[in-house]
C-alpha atoms as a PDB file:
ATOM      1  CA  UNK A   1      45.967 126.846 109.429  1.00  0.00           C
ATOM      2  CA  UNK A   2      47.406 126.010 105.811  1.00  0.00           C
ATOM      3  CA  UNK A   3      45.014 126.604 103.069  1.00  0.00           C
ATOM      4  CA  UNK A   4      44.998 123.237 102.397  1.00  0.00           C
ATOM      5  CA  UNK A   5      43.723 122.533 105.740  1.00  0.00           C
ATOM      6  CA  UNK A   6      40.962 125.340 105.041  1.00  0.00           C
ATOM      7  CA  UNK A   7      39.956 123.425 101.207  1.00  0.00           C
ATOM      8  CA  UNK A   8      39.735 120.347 103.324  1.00  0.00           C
ATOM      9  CA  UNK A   9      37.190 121.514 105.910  1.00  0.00           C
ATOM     10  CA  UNK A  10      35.432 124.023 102.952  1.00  0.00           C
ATOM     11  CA  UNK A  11      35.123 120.444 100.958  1.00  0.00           C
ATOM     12  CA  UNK A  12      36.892 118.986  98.277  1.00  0.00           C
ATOM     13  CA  UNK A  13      36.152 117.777  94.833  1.00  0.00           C
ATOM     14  CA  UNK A  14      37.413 116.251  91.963  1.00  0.00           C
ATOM     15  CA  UNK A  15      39.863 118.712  90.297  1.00  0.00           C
ATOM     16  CA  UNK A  16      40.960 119.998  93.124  1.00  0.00           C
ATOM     17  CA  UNK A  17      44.647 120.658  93.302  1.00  0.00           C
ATOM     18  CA  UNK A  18      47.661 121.067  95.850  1.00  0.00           C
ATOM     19  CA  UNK A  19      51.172 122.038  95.768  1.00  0.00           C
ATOM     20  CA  UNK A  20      54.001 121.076  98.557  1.00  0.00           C
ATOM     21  CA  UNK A  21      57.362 122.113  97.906  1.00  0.00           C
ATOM     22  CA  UNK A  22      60.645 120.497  99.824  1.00  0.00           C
ATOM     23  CA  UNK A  23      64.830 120.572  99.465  1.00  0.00           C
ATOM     24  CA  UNK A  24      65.962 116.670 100.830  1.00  0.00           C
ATOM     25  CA  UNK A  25      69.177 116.458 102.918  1.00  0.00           C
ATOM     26  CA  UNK A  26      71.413 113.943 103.260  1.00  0.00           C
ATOM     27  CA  UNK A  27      70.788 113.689 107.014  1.00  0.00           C
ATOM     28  CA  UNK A  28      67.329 113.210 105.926  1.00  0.00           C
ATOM     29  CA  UNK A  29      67.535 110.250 104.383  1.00  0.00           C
ATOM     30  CA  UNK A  30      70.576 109.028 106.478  1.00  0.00           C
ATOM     31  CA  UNK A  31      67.544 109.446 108.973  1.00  0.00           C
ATOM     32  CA  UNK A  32      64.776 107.498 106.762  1.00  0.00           C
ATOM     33  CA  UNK A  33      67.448 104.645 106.142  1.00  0.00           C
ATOM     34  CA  UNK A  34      67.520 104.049 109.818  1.00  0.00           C
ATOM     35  CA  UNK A  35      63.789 104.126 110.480  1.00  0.00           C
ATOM     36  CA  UNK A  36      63.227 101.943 107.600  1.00  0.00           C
ATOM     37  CA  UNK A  37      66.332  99.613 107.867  1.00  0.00           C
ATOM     38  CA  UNK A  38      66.702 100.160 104.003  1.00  0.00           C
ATOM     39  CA  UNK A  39      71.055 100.510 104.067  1.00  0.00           C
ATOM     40  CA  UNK A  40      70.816 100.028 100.206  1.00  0.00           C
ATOM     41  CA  UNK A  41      74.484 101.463  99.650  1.00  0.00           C
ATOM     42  CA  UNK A  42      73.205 103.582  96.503  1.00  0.00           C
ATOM     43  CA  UNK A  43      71.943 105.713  99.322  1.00  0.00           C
ATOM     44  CA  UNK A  44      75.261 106.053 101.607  1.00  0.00           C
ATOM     45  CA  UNK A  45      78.404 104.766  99.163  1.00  0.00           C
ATOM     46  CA  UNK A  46      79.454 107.000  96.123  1.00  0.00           C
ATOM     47  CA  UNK A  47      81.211 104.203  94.588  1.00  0.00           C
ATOM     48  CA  UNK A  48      78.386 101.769  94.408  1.00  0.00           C
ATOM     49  CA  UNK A  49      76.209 105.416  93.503  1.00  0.00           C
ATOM     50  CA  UNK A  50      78.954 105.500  90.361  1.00  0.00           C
ATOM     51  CA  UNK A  51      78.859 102.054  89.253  1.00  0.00           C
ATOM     52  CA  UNK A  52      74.351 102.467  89.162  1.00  0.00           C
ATOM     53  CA  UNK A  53      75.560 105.720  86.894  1.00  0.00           C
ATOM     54  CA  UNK A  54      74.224 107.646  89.390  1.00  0.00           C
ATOM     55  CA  UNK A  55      76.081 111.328  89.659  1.00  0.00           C
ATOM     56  CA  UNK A  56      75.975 110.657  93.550  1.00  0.00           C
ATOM     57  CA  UNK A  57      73.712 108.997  96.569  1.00  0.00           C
ATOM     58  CA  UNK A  58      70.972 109.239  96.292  1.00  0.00           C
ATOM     59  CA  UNK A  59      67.636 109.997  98.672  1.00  0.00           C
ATOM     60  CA  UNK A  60      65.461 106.751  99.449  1.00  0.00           C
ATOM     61  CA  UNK A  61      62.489 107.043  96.836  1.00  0.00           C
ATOM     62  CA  UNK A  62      59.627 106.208  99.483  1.00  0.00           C
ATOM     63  CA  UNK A  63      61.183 109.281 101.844  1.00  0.00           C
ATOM     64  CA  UNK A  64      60.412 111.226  98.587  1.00  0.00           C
ATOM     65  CA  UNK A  65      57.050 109.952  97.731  1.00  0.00           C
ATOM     66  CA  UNK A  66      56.446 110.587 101.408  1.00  0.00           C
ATOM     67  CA  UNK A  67      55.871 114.113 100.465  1.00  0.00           C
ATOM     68  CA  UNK A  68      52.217 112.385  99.187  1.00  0.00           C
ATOM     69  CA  UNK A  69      51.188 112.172 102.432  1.00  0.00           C
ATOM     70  CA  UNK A  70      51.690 116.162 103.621  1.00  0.00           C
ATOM     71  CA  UNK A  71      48.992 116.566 101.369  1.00  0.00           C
ATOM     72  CA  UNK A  72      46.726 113.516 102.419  1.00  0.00           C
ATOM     73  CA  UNK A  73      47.280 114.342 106.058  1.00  0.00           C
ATOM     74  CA  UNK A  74      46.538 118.121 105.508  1.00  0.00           C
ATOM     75  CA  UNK A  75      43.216 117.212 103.515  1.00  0.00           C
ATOM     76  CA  UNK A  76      42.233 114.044 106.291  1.00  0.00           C
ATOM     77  CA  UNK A  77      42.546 111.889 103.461  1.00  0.00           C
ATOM     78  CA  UNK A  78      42.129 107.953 104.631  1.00  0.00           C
ATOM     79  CA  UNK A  79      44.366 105.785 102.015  1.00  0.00           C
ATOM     80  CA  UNK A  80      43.586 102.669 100.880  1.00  0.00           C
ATOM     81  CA  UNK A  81      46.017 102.186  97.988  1.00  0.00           C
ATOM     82  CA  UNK A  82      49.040 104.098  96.613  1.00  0.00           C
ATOM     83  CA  UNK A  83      51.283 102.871  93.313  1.00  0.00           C
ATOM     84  CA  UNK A  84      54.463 104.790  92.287  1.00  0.00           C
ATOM     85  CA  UNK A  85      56.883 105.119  89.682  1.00  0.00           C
ATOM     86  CA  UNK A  86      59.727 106.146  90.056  1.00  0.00           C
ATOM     87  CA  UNK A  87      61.398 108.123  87.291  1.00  0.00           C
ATOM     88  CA  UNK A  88      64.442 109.915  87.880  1.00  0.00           C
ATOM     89  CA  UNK A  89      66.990 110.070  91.413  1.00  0.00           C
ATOM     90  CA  UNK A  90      66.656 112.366  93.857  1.00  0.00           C
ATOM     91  CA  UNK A  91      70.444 113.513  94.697  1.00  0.00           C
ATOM     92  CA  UNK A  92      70.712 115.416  98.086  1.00  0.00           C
ATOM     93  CA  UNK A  93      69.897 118.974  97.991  1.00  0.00           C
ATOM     94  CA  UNK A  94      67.308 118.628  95.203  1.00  0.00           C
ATOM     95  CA  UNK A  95      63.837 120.681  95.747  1.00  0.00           C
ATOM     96  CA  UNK A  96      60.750 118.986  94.931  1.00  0.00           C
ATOM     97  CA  UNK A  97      57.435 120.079  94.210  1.00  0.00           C
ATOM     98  CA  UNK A  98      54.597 117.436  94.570  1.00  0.00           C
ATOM     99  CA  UNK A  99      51.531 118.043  92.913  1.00  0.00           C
ATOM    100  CA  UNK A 100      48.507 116.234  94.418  1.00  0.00           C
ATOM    101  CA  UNK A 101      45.371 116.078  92.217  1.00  0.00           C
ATOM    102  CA  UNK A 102      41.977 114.441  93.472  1.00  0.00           C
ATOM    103  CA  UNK A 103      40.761 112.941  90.116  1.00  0.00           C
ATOM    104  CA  UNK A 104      37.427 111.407  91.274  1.00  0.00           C
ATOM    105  CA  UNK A 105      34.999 111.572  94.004  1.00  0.00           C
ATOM    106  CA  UNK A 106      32.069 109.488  94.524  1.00  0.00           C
ATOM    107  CA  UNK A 107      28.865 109.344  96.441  1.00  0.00           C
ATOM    108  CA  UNK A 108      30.412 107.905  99.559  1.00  0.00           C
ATOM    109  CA  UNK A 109      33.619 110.049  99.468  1.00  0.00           C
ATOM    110  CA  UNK A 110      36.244 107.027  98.166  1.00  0.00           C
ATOM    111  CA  UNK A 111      38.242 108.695  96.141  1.00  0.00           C
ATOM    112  CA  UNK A 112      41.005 108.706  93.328  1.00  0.00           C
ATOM    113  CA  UNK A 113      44.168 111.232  93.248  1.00  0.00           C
ATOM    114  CA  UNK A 114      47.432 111.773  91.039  1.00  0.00           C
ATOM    115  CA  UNK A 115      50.453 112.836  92.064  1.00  0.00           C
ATOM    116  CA  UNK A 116      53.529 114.353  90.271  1.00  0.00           C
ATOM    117  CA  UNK A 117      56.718 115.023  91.782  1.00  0.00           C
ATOM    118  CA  UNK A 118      59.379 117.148  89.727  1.00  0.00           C
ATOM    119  CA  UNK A 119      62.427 118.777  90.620  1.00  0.00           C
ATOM    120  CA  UNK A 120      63.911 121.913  90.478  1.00  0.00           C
ATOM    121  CA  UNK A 121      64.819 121.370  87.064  1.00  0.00           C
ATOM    122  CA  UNK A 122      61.114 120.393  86.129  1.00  0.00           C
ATOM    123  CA  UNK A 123      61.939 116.576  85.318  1.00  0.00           C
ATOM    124  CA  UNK A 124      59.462 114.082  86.943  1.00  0.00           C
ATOM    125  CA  UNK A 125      61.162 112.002  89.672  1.00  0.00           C
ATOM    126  CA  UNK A 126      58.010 109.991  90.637  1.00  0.00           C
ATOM    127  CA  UNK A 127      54.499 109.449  89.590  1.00  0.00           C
ATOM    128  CA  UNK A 128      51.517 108.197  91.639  1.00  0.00           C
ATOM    129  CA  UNK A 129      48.564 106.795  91.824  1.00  0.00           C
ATOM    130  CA  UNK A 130      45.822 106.782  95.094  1.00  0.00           C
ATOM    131  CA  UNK A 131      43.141 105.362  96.340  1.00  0.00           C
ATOM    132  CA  UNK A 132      41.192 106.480  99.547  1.00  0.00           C
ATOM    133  CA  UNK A 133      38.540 108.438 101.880  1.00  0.00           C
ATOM    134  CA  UNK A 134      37.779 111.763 101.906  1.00  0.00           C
ATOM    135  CA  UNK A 135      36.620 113.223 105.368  1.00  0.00           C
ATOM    136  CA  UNK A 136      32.684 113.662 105.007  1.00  0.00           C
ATOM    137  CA  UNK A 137      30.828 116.339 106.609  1.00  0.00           C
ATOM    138  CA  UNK A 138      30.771 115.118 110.270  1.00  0.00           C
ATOM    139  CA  UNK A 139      34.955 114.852 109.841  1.00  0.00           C
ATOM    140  CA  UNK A 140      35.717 118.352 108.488  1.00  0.00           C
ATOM    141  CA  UNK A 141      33.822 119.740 111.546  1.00  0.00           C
ATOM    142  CA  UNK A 142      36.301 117.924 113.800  1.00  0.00           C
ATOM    143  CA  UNK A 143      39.296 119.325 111.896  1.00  0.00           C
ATOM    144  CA  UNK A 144      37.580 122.807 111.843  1.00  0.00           C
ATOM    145  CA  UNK A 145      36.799 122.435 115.484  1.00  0.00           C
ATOM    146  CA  UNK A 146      40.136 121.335 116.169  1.00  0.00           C
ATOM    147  CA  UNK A 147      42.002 123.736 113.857  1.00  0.00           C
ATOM    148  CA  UNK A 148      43.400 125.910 116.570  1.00  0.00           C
ATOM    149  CA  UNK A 149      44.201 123.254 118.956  1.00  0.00           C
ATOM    150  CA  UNK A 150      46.863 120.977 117.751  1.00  0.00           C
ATOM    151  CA  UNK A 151      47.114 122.077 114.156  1.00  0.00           C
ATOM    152  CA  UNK A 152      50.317 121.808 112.886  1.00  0.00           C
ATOM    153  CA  UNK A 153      49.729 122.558 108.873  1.00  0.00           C
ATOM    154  CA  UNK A 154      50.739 126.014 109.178  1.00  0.00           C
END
């Protein structure tokens, strides 16, 4: 089990804070385009890449903000709303590190989080915004219950 996975079932707050890190391939997002049916050629030509004044392809920004919902599915978080920005490209190869950051809790567990995703170099690619459900009590004894069985956060 991740220690994400134990925060989650210990119970979360506002403040908390979690860090996934990840290197994108091009067969990744070769993959993503396919699933999604976004061909945009910025992602598979590097002469339409050059003429964005891009130094390459680049990786579909949604497969990258993706990395939003390791966190959300390690903590049994139930969205209701995301926003991005998107700041920078993500070229194939780069390593990301999203930082996930629960910025409000209230009585019935809705909840607020922030998200920063920055690259090896420490620029910031994307920036979110989220709105969801935390599990309550009667949820994070199902995922403790069922933390051996089919738990794949490790």
């Amino acid at each position: 089990m991740s220690p994400i996975r134990e925060k989650a079932i210990a119970g979360l707050k506002a403040g908390d804070s979690f860090t996934v890190t990840r290197t994108f391939t091009e067969e990744e997002t070769l993959a993503f385009g396919e699933i999604s049916r976004d061909h945009n050629p910025v992602h598979y030509d590097d002469r339409f890449a050059g003429e964005k004044n891009l130094q390459g392809r680049i990786c579909h920004g949604l497969l990258v903000g993706g990395m939003i919902t390791e966190v959300g599915g390690q903590i049994g978080w139930l969205a209701s709303g995301m926003n991005f920005r998107f700041r920078r490209p993500v070229y194939f190869g780069d390593t990301i590190a999203c930082v996930f950051t629960i910025t409000e809790v209230d009585d019935w567990n809705r909840a607020r989080a922030e998200a920063v995703l920055s690259n090896q170099h420490g620029e910031t690619v994307i920036e979110a915004w989220l709105t969801g459900v935390l599990p309550g009590e009667p949820e994070r004894q199902i995922m403790a219950q069922t933390a051996g069985d089919s738990d794949q956060t490790s």
